[in-house]
C-alpha atoms as a PDB file:
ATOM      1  CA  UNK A   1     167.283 124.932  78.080  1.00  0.00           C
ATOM      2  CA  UNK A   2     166.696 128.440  79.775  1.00  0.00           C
ATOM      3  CA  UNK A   3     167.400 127.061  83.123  1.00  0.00           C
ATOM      4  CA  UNK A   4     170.731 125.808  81.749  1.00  0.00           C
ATOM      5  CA  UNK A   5     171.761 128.855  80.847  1.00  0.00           C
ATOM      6  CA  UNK A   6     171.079 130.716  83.624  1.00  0.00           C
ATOM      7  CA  UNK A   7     172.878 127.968  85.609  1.00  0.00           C
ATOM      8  CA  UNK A   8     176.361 128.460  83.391  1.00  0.00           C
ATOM      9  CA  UNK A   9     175.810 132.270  83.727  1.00  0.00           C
ATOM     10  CA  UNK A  10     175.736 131.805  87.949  1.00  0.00           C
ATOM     11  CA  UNK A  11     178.654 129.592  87.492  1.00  0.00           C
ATOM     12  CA  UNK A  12     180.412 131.667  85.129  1.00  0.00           C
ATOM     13  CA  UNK A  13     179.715 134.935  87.714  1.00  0.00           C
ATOM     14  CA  UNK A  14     181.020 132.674  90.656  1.00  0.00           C
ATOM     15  CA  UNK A  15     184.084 131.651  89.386  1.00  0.00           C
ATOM     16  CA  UNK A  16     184.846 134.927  87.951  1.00  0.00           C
ATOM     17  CA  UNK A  17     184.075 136.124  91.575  1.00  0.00           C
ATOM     18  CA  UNK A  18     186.468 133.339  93.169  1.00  0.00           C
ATOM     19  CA  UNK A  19     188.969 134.736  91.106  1.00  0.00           C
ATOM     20  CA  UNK A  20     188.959 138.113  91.671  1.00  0.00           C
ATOM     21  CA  UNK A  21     188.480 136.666  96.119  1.00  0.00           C
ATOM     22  CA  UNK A  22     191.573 134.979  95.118  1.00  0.00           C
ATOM     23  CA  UNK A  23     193.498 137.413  93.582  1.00  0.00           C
ATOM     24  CA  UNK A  24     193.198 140.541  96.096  1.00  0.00           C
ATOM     25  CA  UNK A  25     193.504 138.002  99.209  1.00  0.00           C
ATOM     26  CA  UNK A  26     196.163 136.561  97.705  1.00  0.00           C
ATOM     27  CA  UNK A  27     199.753 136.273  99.718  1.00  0.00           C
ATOM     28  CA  UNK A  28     202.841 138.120  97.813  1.00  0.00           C
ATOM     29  CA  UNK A  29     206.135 137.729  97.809  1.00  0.00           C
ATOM     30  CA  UNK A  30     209.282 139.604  97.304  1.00  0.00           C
ATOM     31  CA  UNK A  31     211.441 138.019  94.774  1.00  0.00           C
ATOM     32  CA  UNK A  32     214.078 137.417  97.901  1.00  0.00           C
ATOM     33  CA  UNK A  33     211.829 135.627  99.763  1.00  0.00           C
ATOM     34  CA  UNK A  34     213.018 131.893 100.102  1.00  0.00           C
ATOM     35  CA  UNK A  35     216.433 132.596  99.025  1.00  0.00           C
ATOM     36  CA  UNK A  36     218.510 130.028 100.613  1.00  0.00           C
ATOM     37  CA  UNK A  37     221.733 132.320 101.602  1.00  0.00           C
ATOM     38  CA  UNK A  38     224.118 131.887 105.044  1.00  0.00           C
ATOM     39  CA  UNK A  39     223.266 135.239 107.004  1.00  0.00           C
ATOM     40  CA  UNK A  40     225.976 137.999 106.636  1.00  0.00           C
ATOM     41  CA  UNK A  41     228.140 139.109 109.718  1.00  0.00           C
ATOM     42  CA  UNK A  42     228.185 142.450 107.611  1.00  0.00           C
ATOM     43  CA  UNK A  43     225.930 145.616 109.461  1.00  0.00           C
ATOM     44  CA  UNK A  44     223.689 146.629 107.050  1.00  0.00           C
ATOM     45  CA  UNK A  45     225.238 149.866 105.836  1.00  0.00           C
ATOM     46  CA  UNK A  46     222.194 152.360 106.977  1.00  0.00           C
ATOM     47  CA  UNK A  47     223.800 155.380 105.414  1.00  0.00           C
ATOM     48  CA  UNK A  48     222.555 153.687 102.097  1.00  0.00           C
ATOM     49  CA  UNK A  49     218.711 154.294 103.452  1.00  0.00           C
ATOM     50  CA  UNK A  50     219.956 157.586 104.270  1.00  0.00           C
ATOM     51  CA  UNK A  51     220.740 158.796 100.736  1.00  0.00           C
ATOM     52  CA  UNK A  52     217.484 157.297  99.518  1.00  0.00           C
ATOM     53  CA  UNK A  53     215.275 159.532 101.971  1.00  0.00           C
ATOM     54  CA  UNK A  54     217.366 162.492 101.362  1.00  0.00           C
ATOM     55  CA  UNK A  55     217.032 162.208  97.891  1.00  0.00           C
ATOM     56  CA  UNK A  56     213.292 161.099  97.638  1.00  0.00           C
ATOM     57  CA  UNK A  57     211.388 162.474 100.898  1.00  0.00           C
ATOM     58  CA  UNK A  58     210.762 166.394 101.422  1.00  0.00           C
ATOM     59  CA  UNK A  59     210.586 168.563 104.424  1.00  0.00           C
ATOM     60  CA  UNK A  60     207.253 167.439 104.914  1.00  0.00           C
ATOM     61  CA  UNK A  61     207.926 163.867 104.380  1.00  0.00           C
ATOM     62  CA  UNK A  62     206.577 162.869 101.161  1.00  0.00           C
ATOM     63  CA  UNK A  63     207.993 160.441  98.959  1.00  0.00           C
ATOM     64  CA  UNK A  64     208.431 160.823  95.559  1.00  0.00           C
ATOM     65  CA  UNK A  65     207.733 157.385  94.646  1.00  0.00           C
ATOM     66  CA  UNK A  66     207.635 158.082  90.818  1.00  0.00           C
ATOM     67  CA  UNK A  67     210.778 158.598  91.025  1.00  0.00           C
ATOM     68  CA  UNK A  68     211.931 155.741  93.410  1.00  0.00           C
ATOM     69  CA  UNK A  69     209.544 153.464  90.982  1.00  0.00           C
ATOM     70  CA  UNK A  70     212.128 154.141  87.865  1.00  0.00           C
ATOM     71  CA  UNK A  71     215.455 154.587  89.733  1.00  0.00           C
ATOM     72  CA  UNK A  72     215.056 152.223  92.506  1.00  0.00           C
ATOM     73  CA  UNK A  73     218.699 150.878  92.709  1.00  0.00           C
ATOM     74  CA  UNK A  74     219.929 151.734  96.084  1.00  0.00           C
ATOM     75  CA  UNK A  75     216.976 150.595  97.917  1.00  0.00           C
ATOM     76  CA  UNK A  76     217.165 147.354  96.297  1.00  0.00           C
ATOM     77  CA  UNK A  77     220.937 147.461  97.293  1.00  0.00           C
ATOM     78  CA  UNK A  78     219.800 148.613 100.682  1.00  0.00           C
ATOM     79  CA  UNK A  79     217.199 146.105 100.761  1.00  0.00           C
ATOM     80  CA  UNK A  80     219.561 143.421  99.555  1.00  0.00           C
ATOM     81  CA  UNK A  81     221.550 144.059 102.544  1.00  0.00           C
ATOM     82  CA  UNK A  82     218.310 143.500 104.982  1.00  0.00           C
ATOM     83  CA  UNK A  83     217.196 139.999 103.558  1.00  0.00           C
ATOM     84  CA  UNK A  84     220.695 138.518 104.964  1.00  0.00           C
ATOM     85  CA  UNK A  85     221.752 140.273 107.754  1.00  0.00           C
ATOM     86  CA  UNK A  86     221.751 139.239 111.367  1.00  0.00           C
ATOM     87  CA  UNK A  87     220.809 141.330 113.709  1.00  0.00           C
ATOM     88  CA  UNK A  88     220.919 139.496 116.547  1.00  0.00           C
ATOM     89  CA  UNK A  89     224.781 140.164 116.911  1.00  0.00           C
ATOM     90  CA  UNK A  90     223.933 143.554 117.212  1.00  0.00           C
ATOM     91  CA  UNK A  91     223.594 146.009 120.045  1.00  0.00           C
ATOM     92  CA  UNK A  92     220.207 146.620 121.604  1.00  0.00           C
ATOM     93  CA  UNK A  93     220.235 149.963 119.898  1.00  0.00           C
ATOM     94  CA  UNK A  94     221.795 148.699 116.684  1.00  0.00           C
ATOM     95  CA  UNK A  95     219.035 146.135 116.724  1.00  0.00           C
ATOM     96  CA  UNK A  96     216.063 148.700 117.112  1.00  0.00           C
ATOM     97  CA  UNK A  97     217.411 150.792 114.625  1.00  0.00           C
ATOM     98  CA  UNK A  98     218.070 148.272 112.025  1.00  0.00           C
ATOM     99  CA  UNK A  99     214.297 147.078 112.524  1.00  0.00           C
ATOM    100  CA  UNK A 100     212.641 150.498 112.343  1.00  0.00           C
ATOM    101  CA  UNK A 101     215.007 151.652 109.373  1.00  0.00           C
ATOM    102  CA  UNK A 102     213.593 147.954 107.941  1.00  0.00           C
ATOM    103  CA  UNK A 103     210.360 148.593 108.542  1.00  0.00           C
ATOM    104  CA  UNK A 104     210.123 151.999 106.445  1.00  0.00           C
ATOM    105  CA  UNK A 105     212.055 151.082 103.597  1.00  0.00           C
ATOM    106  CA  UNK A 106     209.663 148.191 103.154  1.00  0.00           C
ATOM    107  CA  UNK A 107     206.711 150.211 102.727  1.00  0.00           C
ATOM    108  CA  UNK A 108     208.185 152.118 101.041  1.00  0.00           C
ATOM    109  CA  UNK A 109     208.988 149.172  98.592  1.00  0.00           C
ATOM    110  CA  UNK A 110     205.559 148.016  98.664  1.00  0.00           C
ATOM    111  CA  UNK A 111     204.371 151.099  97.100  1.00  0.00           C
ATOM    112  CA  UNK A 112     206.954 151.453  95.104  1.00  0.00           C
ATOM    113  CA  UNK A 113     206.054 148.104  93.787  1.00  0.00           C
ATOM    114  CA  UNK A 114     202.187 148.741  93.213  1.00  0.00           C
ATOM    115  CA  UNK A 115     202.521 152.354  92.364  1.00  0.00           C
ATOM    116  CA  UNK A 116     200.753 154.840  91.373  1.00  0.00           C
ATOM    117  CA  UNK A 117     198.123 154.489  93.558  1.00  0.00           C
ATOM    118  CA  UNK A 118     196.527 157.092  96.044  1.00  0.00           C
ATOM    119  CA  UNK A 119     196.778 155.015  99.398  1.00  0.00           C
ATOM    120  CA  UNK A 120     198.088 151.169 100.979  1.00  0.00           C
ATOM    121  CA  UNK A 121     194.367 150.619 101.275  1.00  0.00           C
ATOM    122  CA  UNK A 122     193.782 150.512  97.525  1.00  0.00           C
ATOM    123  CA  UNK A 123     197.022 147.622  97.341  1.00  0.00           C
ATOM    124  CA  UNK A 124     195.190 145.270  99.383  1.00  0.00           C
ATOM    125  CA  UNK A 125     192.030 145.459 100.746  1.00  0.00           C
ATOM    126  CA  UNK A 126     191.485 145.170 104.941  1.00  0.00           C
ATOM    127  CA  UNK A 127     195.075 146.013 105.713  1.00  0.00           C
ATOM    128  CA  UNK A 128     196.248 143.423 103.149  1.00  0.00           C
ATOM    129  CA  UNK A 129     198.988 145.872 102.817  1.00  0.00           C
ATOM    130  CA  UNK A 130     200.733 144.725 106.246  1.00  0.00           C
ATOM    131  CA  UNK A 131     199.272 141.296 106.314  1.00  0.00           C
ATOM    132  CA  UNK A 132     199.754 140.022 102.780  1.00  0.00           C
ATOM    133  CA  UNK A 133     202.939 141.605 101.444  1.00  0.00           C
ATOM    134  CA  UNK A 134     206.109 139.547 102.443  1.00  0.00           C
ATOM    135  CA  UNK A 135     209.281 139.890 102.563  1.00  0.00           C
ATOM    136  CA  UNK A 136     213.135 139.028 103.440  1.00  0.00           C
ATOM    137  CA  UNK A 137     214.185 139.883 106.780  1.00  0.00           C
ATOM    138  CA  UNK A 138     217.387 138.599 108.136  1.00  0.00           C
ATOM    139  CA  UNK A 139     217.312 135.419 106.182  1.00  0.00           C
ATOM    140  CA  UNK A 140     213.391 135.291 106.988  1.00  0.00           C
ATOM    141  CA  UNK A 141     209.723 136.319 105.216  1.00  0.00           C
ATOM    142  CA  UNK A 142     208.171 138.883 107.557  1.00  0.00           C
ATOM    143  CA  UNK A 143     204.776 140.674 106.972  1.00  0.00           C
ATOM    144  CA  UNK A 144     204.734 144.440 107.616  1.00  0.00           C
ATOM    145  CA  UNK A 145     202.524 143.451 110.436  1.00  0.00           C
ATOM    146  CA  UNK A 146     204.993 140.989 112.103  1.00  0.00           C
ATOM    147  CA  UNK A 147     207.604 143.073 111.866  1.00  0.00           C
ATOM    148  CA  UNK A 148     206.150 146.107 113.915  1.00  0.00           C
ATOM    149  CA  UNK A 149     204.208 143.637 116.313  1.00  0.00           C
ATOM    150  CA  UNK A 150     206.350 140.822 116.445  1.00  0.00           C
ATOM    151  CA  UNK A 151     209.281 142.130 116.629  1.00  0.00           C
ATOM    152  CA  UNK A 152     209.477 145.701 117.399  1.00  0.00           C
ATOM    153  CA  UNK A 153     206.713 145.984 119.585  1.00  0.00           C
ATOM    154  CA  UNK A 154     207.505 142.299 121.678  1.00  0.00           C
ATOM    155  CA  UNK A 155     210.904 142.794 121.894  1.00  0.00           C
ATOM    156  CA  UNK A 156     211.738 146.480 122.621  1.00  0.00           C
ATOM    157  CA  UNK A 157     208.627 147.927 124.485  1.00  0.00           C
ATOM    158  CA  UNK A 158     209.286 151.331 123.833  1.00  0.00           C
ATOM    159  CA  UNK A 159     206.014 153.020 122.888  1.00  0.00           C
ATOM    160  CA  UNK A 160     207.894 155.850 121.098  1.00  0.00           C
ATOM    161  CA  UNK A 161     208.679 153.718 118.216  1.00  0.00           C
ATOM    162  CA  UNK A 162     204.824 154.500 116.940  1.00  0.00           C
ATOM    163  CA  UNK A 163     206.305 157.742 115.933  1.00  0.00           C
ATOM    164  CA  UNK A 164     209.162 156.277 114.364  1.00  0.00           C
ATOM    165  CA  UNK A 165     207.308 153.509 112.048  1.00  0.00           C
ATOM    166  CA  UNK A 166     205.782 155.448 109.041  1.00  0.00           C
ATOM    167  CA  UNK A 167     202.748 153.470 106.846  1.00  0.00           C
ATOM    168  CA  UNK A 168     203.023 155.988 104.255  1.00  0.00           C
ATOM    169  CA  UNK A 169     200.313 157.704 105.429  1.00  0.00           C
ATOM    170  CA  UNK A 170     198.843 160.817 105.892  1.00  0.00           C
ATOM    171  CA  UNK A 171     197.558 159.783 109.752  1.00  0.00           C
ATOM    172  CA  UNK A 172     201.082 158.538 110.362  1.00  0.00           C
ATOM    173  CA  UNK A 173     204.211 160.625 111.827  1.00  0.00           C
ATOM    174  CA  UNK A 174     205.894 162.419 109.404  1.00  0.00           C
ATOM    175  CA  UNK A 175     208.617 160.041 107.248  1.00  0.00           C
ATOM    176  CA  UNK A 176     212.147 162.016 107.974  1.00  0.00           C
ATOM    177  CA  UNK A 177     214.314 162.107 105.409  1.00  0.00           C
ATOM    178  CA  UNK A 178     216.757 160.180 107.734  1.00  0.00           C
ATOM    179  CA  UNK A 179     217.732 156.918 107.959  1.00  0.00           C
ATOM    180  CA  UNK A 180     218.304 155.437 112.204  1.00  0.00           C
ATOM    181  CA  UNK A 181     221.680 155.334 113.715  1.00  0.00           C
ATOM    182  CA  UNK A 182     222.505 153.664 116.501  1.00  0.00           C
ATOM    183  CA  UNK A 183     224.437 156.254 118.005  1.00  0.00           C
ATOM    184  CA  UNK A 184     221.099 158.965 117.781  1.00  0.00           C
ATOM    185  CA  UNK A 185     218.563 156.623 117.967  1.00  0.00           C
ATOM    186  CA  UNK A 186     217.376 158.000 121.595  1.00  0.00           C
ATOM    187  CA  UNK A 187     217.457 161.521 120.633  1.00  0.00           C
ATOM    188  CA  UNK A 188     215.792 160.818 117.676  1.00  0.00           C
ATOM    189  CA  UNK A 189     213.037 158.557 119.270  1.00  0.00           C
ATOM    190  CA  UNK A 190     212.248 161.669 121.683  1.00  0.00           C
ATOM    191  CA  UNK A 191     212.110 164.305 118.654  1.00  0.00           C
ATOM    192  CA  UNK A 192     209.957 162.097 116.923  1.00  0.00           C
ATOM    193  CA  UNK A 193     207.317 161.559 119.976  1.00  0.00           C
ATOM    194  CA  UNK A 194     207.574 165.495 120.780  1.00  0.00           C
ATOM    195  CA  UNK A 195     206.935 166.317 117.366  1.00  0.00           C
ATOM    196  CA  UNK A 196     203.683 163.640 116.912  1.00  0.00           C
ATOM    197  CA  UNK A 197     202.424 165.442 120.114  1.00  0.00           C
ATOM    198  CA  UNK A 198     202.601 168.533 119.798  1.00  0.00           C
ATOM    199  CA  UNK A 199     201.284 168.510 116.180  1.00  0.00           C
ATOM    200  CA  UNK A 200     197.924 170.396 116.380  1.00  0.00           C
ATOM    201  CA  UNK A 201     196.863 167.392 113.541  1.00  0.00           C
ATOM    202  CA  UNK A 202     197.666 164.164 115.643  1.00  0.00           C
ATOM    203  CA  UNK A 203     197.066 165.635 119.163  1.00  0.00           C
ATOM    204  CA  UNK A 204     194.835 169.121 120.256  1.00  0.00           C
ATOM    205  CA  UNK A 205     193.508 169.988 123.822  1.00  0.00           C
ATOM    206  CA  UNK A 206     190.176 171.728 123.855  1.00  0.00           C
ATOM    207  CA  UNK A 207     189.927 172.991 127.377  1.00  0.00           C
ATOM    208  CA  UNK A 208     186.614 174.531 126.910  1.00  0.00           C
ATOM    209  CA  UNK A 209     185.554 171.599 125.865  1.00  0.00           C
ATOM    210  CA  UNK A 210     187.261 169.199 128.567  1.00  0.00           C
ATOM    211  CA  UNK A 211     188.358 167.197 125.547  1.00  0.00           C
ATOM    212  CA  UNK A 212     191.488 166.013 124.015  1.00  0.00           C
ATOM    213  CA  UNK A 213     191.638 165.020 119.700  1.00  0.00           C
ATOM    214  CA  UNK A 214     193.822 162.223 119.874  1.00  0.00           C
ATOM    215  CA  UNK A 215     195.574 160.238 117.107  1.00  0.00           C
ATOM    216  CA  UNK A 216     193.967 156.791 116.663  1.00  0.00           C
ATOM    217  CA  UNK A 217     197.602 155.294 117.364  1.00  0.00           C
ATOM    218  CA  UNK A 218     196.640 156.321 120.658  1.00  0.00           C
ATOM    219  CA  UNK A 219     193.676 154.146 120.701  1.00  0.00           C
ATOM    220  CA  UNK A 220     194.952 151.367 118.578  1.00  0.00           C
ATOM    221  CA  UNK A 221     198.243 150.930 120.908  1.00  0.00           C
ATOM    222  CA  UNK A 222     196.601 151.930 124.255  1.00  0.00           C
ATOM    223  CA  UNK A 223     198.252 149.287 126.569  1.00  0.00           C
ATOM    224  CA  UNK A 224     201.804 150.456 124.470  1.00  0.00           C
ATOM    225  CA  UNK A 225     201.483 153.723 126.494  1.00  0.00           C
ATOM    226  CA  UNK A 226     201.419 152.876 130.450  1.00  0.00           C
ATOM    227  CA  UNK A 227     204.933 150.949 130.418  1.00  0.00           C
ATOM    228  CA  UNK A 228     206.073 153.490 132.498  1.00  0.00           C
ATOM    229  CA  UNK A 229     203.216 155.570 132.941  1.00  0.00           C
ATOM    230  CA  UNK A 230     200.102 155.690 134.658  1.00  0.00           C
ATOM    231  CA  UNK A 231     197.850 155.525 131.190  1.00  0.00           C
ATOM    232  CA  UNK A 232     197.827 157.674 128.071  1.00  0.00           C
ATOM    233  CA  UNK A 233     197.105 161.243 129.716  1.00  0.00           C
ATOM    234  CA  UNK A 234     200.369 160.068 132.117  1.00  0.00           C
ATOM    235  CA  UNK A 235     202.483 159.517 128.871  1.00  0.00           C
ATOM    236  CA  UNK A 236     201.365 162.887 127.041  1.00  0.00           C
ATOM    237  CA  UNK A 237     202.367 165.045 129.499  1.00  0.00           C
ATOM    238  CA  UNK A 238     205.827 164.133 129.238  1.00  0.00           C
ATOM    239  CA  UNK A 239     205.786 165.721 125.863  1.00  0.00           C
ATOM    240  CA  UNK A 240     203.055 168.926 126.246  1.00  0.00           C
ATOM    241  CA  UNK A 241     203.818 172.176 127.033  1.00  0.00           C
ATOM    242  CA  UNK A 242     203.625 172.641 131.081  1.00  0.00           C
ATOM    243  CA  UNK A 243     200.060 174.582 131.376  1.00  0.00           C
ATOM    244  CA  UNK A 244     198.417 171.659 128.636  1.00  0.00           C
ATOM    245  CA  UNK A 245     200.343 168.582 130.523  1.00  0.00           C
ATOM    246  CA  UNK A 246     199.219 170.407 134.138  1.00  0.00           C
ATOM    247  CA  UNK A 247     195.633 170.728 132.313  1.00  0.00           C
ATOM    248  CA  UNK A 248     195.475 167.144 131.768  1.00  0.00           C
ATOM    249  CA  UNK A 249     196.946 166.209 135.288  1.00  0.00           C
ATOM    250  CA  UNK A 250     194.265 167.948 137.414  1.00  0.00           C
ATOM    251  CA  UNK A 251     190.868 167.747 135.197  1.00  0.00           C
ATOM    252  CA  UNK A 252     188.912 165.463 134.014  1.00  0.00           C
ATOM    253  CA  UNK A 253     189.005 165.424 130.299  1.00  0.00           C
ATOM    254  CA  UNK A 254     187.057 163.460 127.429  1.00  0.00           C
ATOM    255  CA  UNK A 255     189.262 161.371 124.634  1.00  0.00           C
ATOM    256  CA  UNK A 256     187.810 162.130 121.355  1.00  0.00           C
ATOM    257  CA  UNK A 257     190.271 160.074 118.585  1.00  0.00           C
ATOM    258  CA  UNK A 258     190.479 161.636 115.037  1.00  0.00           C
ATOM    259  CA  UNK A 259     189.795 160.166 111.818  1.00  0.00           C
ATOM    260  CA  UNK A 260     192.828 158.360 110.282  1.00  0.00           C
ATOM    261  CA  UNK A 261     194.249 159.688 107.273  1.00  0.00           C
ATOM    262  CA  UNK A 262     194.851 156.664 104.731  1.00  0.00           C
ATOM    263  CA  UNK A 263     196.055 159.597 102.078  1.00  0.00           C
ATOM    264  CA  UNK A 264     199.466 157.753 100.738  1.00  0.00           C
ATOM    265  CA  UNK A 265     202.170 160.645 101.757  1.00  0.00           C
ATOM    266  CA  UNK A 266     202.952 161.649  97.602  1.00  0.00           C
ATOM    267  CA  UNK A 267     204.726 164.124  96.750  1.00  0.00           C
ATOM    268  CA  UNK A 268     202.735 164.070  93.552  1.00  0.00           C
END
């Protein structure tokens, strides 16, 4: 009889276990994914994105996502917009822009969604957060993930868009309270890099030390950085100030990559 019980107690402790596997590995979906809808020959109308950051992301590019969680109408609009439009009749530079400006405003959806929390970690465990959240993309379900690997990163191959796509994150670039245009897209992409590099947070030379504290994007994305340049070192000196990119040129210097900071980016 004891033995029986301790056998429904290990069963009991299992299942409850399988459940709990089950429900933080689980797959979720946006309520627009699977909508059955002919693609619109509309351009998403960006400037809605636009008024959402300025109203909801600060100088320093936190989100107030308390207040995005109870007035979240325009992004919805916004997002509305995204599930059925078709890029593909766009410009190369419309295209990139419409992707990075998609890419934000779904993480920022995603937290909105699952909010308050204190980071994407906590939402799904082992990057669940860009692997297991999906949603409606030009009339298809993307992951977070397939979006910024599949799609940005395949089909543009511009490694300054890593300091355009914000994970809501304190390790990320800063979020601006912009939305893309097409029309500023390449001044934007440069102010963005510029502003990742020379951030004493994300990238520091230590000359006594013949080491540079890199960013872990740096790491992550490696191969992202020699289209076009020799390596990583080749890349950063487009972007450092002349004596630090003519350090780097002419020594030999140690990488040393920072700890990534999974803080969520909350105003509150």
């Amino acid at each position: 009889m004891k033995m029986n019980s301790w056998f429904i107690a290990g069963l009991f402790v299992l299942s409850a276990a399988g459940t709990g596997f089950l429900y933080w590995f689980r797959v979720e979906t946006d309520a627009r994914v699977g909508q059955q809808v002919p693609l619109s020959t509309e351009v998403p109308n960006h400037t809605l994105f636009d008024e959402v950051l300025q109203a909801r992301v600060n100088a320093e590019g936190e989100v107030d996502y308390a207040e995005l969680k109870a007035h979240p109408e325009k992004l919805e609009v916004y997002l509305n917009q995204l599930a059925v439009a078709d890029p593909a009749a766009l410009s190369y530079h419309e295209q990139l822009a419409f992707w990075l400006n998609a890419y934000n405003a779904l993480v920022i959806k995603g937290v909105v969604d699952r909010y308050p929390t204190t980071s994407v970690r906590r939402i799904k465990p082992f990057g669940g957060f860009f692997s297991r959240l999906k949603f409606q993309v030009a009339g298809k379900p993307y992951t977070l993930n397939e979006i910024e690997h599949d799609v940005i990163r395949a089909e543009f191959v511009d490694a300054r868009v890593h300091f355009a796509l914000v994970c809501a994150s304190g390790g990320c670039p800063v979020l601006e309270n912009r939305a893309f245009f097409a029309n500023t897209l390449e001044e934007r992409l440069e102010t963005a890099t510029f502003n990742f590099v020379t951030n004493p947070e994300k990238v520091r030379l230590a000359r006594s030390e013949r080491r540079i504290y890199l960013s872990k994007i740096f790491k992550w994305y490696a191969a992202d950085f020699t289209e076009g340049y020799a390596d990583v070192t080749d890349f950063l000196a487009d972007y450092l100030p002349p004596d630090d990119a003519a350090f780097l040129e002419t020594e030999e210097v140690e990488f040393h990559y920072l700890d990534y900071d999974w803080t969520l980016n909350d105003q509150r």
